[in-house]
C-alpha atoms as a PDB file:
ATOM      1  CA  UNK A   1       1.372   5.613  16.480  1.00  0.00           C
ATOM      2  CA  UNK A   2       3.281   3.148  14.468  1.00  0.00           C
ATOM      3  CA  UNK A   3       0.928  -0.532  14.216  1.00  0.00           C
ATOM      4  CA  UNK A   4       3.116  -3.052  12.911  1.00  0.00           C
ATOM      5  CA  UNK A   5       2.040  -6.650  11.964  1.00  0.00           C
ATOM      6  CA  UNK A   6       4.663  -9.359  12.950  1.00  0.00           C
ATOM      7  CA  UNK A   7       5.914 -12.989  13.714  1.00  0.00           C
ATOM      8  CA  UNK A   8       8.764 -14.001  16.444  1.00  0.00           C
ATOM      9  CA  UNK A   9       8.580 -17.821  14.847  1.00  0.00           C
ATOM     10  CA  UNK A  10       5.023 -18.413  16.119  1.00  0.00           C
ATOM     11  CA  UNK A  11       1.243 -17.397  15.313  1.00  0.00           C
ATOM     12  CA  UNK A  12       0.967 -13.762  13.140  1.00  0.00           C
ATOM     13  CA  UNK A  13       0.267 -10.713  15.601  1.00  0.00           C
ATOM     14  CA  UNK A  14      -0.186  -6.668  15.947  1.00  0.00           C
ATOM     15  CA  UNK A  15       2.161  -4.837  17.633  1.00  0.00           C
ATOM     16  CA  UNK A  16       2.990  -0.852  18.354  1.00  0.00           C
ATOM     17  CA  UNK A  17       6.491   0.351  17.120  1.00  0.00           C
ATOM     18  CA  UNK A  18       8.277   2.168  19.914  1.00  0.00           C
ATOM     19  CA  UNK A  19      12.258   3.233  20.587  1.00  0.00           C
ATOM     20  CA  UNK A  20      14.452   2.196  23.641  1.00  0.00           C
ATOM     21  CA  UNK A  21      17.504   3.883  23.047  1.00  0.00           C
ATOM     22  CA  UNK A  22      18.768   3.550  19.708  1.00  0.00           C
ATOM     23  CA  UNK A  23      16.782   0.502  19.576  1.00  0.00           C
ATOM     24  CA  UNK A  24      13.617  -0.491  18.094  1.00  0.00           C
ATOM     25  CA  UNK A  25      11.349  -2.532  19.890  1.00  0.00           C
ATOM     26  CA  UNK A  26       7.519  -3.815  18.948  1.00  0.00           C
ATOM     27  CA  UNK A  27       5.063  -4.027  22.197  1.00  0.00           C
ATOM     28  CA  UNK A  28       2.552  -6.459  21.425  1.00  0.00           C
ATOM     29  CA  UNK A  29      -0.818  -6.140  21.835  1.00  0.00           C
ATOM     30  CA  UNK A  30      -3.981  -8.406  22.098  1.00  0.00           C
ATOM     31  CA  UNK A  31      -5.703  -8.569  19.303  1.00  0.00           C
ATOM     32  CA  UNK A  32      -6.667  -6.825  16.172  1.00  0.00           C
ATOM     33  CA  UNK A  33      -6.159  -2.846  17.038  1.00  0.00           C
ATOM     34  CA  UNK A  34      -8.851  -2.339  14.535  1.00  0.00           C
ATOM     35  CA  UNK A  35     -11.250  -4.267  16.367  1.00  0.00           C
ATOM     36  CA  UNK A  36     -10.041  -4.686  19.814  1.00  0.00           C
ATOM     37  CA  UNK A  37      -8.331  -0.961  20.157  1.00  0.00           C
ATOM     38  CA  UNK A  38      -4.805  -1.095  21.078  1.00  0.00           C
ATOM     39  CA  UNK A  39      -3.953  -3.214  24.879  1.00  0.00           C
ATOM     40  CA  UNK A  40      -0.655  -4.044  25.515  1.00  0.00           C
ATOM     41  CA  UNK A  41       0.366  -7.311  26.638  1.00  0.00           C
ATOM     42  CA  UNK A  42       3.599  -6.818  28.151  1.00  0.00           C
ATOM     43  CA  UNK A  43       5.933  -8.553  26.078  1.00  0.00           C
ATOM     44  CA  UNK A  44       8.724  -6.552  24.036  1.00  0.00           C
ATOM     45  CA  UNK A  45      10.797  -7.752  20.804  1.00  0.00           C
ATOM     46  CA  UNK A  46      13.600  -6.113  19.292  1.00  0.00           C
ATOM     47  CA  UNK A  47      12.106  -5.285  15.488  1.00  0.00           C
ATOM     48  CA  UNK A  48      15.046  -6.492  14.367  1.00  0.00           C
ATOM     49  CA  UNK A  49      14.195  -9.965  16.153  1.00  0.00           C
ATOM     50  CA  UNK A  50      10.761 -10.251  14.006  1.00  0.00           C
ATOM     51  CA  UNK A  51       9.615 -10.701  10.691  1.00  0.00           C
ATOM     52  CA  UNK A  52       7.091  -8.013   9.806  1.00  0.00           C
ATOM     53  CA  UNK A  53       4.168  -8.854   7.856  1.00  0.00           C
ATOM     54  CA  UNK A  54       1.746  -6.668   5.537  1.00  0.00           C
ATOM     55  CA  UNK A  55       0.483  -4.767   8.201  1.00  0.00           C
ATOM     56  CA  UNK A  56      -3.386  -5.383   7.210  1.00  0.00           C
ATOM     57  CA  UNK A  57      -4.998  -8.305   5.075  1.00  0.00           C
ATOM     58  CA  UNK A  58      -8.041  -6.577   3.832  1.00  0.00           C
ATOM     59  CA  UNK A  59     -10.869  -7.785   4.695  1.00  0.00           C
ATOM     60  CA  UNK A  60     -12.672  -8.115   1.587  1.00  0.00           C
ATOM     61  CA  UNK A  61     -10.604  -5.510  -1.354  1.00  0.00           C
ATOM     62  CA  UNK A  62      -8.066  -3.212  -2.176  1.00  0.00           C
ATOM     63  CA  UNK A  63      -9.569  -0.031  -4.430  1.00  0.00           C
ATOM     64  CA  UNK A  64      -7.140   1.415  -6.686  1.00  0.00           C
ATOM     65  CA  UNK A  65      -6.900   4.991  -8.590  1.00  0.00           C
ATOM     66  CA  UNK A  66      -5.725   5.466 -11.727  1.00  0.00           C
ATOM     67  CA  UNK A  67      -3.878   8.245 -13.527  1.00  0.00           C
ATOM     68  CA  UNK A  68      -4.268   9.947 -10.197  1.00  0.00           C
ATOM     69  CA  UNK A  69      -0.652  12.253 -11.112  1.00  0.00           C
ATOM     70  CA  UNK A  70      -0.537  14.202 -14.085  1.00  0.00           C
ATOM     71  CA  UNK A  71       2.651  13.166 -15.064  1.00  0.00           C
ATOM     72  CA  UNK A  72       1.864   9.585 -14.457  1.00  0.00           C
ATOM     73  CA  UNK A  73      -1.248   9.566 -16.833  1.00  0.00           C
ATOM     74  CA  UNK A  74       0.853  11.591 -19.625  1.00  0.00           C
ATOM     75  CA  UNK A  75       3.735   9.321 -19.385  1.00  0.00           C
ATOM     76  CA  UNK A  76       1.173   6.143 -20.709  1.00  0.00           C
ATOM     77  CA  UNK A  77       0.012   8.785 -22.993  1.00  0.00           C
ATOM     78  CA  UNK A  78      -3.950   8.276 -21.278  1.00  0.00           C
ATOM     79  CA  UNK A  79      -6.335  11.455 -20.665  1.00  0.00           C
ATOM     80  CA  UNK A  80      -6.662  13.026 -17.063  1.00  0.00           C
ATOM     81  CA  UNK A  81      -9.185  11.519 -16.163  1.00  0.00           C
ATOM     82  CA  UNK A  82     -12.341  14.158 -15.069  1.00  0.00           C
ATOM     83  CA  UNK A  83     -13.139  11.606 -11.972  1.00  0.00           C
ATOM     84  CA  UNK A  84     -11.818   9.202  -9.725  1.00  0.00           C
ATOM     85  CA  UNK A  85     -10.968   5.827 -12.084  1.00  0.00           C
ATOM     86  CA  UNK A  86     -11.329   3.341  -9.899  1.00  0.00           C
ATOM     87  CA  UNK A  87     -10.397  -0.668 -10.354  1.00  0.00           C
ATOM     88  CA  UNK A  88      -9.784  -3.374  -7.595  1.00  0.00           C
ATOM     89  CA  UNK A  89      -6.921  -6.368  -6.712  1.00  0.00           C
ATOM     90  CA  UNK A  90      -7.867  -9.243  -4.570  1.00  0.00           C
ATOM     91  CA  UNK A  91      -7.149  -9.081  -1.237  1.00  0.00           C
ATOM     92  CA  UNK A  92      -5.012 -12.604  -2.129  1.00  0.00           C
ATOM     93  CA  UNK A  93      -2.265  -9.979  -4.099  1.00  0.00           C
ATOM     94  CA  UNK A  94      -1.230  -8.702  -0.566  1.00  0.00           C
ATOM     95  CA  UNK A  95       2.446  -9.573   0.548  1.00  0.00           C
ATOM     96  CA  UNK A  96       4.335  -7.830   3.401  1.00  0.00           C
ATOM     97  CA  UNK A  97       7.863  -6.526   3.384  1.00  0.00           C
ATOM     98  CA  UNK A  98      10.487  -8.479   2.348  1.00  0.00           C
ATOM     99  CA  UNK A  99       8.506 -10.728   0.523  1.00  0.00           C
ATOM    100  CA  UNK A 100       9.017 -11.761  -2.724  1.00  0.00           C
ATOM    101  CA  UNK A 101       7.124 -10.440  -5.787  1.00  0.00           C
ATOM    102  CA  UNK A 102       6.452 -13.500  -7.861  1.00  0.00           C
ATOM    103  CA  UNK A 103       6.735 -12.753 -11.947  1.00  0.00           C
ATOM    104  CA  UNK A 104       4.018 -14.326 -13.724  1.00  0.00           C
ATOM    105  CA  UNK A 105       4.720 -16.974 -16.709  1.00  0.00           C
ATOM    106  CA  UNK A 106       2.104 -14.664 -18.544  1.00  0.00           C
ATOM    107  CA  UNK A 107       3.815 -11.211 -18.568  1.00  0.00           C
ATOM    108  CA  UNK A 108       7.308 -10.134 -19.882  1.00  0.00           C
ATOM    109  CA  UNK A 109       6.758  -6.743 -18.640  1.00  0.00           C
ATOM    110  CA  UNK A 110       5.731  -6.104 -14.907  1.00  0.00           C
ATOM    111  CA  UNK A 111       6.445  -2.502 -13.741  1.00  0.00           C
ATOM    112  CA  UNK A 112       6.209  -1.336  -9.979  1.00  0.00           C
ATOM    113  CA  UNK A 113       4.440   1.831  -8.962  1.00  0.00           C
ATOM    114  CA  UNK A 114       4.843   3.332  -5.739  1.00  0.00           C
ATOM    115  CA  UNK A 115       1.694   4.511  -3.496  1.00  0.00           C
ATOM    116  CA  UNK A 116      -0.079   6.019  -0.171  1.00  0.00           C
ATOM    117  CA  UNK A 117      -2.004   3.495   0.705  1.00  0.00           C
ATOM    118  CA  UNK A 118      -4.917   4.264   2.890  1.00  0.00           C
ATOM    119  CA  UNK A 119      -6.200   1.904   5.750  1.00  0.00           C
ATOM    120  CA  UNK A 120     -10.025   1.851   6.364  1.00  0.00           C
ATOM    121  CA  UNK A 121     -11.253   1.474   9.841  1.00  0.00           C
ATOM    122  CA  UNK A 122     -14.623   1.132   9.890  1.00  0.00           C
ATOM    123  CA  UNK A 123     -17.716   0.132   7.988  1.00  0.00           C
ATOM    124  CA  UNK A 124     -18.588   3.643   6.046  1.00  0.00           C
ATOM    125  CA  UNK A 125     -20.806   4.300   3.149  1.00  0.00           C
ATOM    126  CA  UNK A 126     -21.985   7.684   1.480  1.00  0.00           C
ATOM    127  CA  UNK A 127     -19.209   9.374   3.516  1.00  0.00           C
ATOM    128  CA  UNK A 128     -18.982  13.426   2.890  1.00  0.00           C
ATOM    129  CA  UNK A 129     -15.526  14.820   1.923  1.00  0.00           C
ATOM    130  CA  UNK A 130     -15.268  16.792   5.589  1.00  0.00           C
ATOM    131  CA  UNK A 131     -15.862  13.415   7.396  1.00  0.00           C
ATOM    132  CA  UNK A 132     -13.539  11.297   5.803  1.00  0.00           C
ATOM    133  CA  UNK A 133     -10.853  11.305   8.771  1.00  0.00           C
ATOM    134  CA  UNK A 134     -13.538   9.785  10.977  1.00  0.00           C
ATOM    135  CA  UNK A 135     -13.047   6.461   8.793  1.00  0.00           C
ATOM    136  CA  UNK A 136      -9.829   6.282   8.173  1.00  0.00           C
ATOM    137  CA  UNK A 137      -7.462   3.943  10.398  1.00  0.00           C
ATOM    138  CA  UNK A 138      -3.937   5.063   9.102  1.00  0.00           C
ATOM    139  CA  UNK A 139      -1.769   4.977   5.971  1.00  0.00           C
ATOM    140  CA  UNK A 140       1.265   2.708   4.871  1.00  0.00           C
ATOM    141  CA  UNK A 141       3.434   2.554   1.944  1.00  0.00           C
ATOM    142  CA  UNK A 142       1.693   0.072  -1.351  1.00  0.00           C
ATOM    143  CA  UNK A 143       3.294  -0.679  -4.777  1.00  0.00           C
ATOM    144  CA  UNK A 144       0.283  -1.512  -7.418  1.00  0.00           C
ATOM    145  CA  UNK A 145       2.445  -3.922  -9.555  1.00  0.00           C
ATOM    146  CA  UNK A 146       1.539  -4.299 -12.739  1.00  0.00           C
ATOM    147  CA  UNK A 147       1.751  -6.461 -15.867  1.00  0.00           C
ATOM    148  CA  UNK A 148       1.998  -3.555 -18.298  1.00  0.00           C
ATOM    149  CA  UNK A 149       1.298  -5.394 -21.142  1.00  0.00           C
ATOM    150  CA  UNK A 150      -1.514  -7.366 -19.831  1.00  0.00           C
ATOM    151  CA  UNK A 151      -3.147  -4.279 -19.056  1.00  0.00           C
ATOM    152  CA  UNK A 152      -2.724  -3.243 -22.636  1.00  0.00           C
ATOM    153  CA  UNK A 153      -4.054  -6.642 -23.865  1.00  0.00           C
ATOM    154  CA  UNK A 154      -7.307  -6.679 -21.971  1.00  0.00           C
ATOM    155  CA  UNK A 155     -10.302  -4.209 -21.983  1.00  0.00           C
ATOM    156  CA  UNK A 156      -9.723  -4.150 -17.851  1.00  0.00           C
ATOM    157  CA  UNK A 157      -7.226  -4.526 -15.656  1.00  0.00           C
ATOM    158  CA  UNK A 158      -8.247  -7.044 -13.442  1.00  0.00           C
ATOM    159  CA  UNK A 159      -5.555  -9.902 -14.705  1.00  0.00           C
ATOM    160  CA  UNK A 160      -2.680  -7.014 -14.765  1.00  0.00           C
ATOM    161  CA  UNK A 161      -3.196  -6.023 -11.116  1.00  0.00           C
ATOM    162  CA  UNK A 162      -4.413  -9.075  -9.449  1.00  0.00           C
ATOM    163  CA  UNK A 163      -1.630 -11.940  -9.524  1.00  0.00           C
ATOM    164  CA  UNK A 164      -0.475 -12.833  -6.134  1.00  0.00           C
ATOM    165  CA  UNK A 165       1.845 -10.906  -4.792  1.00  0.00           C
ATOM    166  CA  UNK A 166       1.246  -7.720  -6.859  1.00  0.00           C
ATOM    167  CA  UNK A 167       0.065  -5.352  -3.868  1.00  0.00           C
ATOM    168  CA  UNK A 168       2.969  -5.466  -1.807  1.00  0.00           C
ATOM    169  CA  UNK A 169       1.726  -3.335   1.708  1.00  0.00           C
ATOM    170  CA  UNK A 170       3.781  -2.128   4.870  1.00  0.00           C
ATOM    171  CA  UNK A 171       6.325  -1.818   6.762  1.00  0.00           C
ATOM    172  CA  UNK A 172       3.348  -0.457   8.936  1.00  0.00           C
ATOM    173  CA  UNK A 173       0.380   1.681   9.655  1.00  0.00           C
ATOM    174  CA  UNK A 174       1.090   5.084  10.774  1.00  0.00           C
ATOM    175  CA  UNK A 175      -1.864   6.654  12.579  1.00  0.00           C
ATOM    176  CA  UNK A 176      -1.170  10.173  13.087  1.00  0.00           C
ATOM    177  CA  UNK A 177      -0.210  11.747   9.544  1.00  0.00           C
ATOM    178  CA  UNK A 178      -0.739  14.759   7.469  1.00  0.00           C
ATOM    179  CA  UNK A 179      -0.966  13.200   4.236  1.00  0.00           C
ATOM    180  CA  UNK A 180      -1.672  16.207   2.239  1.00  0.00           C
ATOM    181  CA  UNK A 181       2.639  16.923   1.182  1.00  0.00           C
ATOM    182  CA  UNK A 182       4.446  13.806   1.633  1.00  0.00           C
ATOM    183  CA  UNK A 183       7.718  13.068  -0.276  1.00  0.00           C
ATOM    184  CA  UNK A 184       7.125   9.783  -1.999  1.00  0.00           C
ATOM    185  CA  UNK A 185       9.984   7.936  -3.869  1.00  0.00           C
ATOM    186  CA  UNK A 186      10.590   4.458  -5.272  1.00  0.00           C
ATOM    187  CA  UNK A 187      13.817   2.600  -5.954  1.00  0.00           C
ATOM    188  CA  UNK A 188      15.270   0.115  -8.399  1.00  0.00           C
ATOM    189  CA  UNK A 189      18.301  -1.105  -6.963  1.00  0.00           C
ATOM    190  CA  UNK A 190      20.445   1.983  -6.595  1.00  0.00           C
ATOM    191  CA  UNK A 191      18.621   4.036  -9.222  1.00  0.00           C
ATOM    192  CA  UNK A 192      15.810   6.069  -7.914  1.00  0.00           C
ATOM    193  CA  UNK A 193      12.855   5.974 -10.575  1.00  0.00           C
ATOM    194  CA  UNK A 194      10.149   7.997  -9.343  1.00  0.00           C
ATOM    195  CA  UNK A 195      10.157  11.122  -6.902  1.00  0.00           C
ATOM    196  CA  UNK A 196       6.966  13.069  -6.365  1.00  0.00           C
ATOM    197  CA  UNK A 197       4.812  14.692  -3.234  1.00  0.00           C
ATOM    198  CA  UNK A 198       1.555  13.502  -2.707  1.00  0.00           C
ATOM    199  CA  UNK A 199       0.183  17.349  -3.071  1.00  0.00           C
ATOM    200  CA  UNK A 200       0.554  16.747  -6.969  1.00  0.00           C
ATOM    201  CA  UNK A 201      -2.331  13.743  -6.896  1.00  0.00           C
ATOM    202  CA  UNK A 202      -5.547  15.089  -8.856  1.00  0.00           C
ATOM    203  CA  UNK A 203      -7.895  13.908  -6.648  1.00  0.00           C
ATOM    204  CA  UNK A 204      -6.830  14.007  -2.766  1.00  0.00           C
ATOM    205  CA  UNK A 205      -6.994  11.452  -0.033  1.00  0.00           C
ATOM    206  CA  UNK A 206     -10.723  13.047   1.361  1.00  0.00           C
ATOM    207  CA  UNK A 207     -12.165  13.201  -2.110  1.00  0.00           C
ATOM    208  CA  UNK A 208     -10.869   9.834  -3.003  1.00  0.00           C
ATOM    209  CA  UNK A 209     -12.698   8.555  -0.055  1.00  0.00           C
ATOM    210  CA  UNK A 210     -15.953  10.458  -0.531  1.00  0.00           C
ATOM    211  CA  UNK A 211     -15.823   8.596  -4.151  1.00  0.00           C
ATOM    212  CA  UNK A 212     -15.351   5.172  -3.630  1.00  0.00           C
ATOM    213  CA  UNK A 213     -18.045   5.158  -0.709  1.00  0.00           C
ATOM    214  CA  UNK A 214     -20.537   6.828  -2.845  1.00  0.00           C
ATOM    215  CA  UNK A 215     -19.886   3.359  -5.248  1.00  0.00           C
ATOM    216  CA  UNK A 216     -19.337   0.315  -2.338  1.00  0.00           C
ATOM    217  CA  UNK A 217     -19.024   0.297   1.211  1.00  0.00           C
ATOM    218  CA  UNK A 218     -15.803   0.004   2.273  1.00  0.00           C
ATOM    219  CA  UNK A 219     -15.071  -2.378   5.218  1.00  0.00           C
ATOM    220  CA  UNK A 220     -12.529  -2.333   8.633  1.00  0.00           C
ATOM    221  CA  UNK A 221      -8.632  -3.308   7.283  1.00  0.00           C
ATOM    222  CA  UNK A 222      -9.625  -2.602   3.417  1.00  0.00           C
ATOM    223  CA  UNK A 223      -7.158  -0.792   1.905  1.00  0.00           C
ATOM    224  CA  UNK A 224      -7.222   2.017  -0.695  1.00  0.00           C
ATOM    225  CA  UNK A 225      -4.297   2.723  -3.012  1.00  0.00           C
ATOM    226  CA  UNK A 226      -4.498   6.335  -4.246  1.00  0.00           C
ATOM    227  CA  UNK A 227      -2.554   6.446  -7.200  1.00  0.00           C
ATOM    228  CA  UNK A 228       1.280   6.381  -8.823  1.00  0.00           C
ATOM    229  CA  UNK A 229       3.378   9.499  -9.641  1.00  0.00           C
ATOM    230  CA  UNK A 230       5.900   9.329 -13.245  1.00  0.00           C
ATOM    231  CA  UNK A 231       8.336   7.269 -12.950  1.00  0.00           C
ATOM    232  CA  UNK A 232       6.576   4.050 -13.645  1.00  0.00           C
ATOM    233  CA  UNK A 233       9.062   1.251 -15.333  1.00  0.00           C
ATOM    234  CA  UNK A 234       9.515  -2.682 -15.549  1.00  0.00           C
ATOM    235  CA  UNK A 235      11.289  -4.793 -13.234  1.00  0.00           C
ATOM    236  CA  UNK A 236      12.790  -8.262 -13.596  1.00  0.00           C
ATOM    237  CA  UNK A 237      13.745 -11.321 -11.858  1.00  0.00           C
ATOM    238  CA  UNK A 238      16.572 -10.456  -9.083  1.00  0.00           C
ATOM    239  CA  UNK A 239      15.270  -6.809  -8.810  1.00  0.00           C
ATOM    240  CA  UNK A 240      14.678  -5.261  -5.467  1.00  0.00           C
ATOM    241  CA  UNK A 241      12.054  -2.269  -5.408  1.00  0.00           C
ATOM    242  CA  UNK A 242      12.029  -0.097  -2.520  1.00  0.00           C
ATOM    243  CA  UNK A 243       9.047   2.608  -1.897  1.00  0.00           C
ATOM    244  CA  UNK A 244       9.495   5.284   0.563  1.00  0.00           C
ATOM    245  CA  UNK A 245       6.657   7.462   1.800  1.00  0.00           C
ATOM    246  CA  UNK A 246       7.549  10.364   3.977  1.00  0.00           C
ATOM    247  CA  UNK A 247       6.467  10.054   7.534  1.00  0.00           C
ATOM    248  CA  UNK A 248       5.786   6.453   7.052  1.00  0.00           C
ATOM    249  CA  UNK A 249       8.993   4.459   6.195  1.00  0.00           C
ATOM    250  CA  UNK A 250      10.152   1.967   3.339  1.00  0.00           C
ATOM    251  CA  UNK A 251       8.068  -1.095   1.765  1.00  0.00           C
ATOM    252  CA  UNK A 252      11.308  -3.279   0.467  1.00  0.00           C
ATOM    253  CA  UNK A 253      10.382  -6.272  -1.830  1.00  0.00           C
ATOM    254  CA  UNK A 254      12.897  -8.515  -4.171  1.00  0.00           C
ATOM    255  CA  UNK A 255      11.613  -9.885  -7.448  1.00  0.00           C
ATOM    256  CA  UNK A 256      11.746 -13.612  -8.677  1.00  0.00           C
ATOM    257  CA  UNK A 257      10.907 -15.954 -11.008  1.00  0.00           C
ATOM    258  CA  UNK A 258       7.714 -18.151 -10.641  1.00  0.00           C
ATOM    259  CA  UNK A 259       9.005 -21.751 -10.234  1.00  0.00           C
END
């Protein structure tokens, strides 16, 4: 099941993506499906007829792995790491498709990196590797943007990854997914940059899990981004990035300049 987050003009709400033909529709539902399960409230949009929206606001974090791809870590000449490296971005760096990605006065070098991005849905703690599926609510597409050479700069990477708009999420949360060999690609332009399957991430999706809840709980609609493959490289002002996951669909965002 496809759970989209949307606006026809009017107040934000959840909806399930379904076809009618060669049509596209979004049945909305009452509520939050990840606190009110999913209860349809009989009224039908065309998708093209909405604007989605990032398809979760997390409630309190997004948890990010680094150098989770081989090729990734060797292209920013860094170790493999032996473990999980972990860092956060504010849940106030989440846009939605089509939004723009705002480049920061600070940075002159801001790269995108395409992701599976893993929706939590429920309050978990301590979970074991073989129960991780029990907490998860679904995956959509992420891009960790990045000011490269903040990250350089500073002895974290808290400033790098945390501007607004530097986690764009969506188009929406798919719910049923093997996420274990998933074609993942990102675009700049007409010139795709990085092509990888998410079978080549060190650390998979259940052990990722099993980590970051042995450090923090992890709460309904936060989201955890599971790493970047090679490929990684700037963007600039009039740019439009487009990650694809496999199974999922395409998280399209433009770049511009902050006013």
């Amino acid at each position: 099941m496809r759970i989209a987050r949307f606006t026809a003009g009017e107040e934000p709400g959840f909806g399930v993506i379904e076809s009618s033909g060669s049509q596209q529709i979004i049945a909305e539902i009452v509520g939050d499906p990840l606190y009110q399960g999913v209860e349809f409230t009989g009224q039908r949009f065309e998708l093209d007829a909405v604007r989605l929206l990032a398809p979760v606001i997390p409630r309190s974090k997004v948890v990010c792995v680094g150098r989770n791809y081989v090729d990734h870590a060797a292209e920013l000449g860094n170790d493999v790491p032996d473990e999980p490296l972990l860092f956060l971005k504010p849940n106030t760096s989440v846009i939605g498709p089509g939004d723009p990605i705002v480049y920061p006065r600070q940075s002159s070098d801001v790269h995108y990196e395409g992701e599976l991005a893993v929706v939590i849905g429920r309050i978990c703690r301590d979970v074991p590797v073989d129960r991780t599926a029990d907490v998860i609510y679904g995956y959509t597409v992420g891009n960790d943007v990045t000011a490269r050479d903040l990250q350089k700069q500073d002895v974290q990477f808290t400033r790098a990854k945390g501007f607004d708009t530097f986690c764009p999420l969506g188009p929406w949360i798919e719910t049923d997914l093997d996420v274990s060999d998933l074609a993942i690609t990102t675009d700049l332009g007409d010139q795709e940059r990085q092509s990888a399957r998410t079978s080549q991430m060190i650390f998979d999706v259940p052990t990722i899990i099993a980590y970051v809840t042995s450090v923090m709980t992890l709460l309904p609609g936060d989201v955890v981004l599971t790493g970047t493959p090679a490929g990684v490289g700037p963007m600039q002002p009039g740019d439009e990035v487009a990650v694809t996951i496999e199974g999922i669909g395409t998280l399209d965002n433009k770049v511009v300049s902050r006013d």
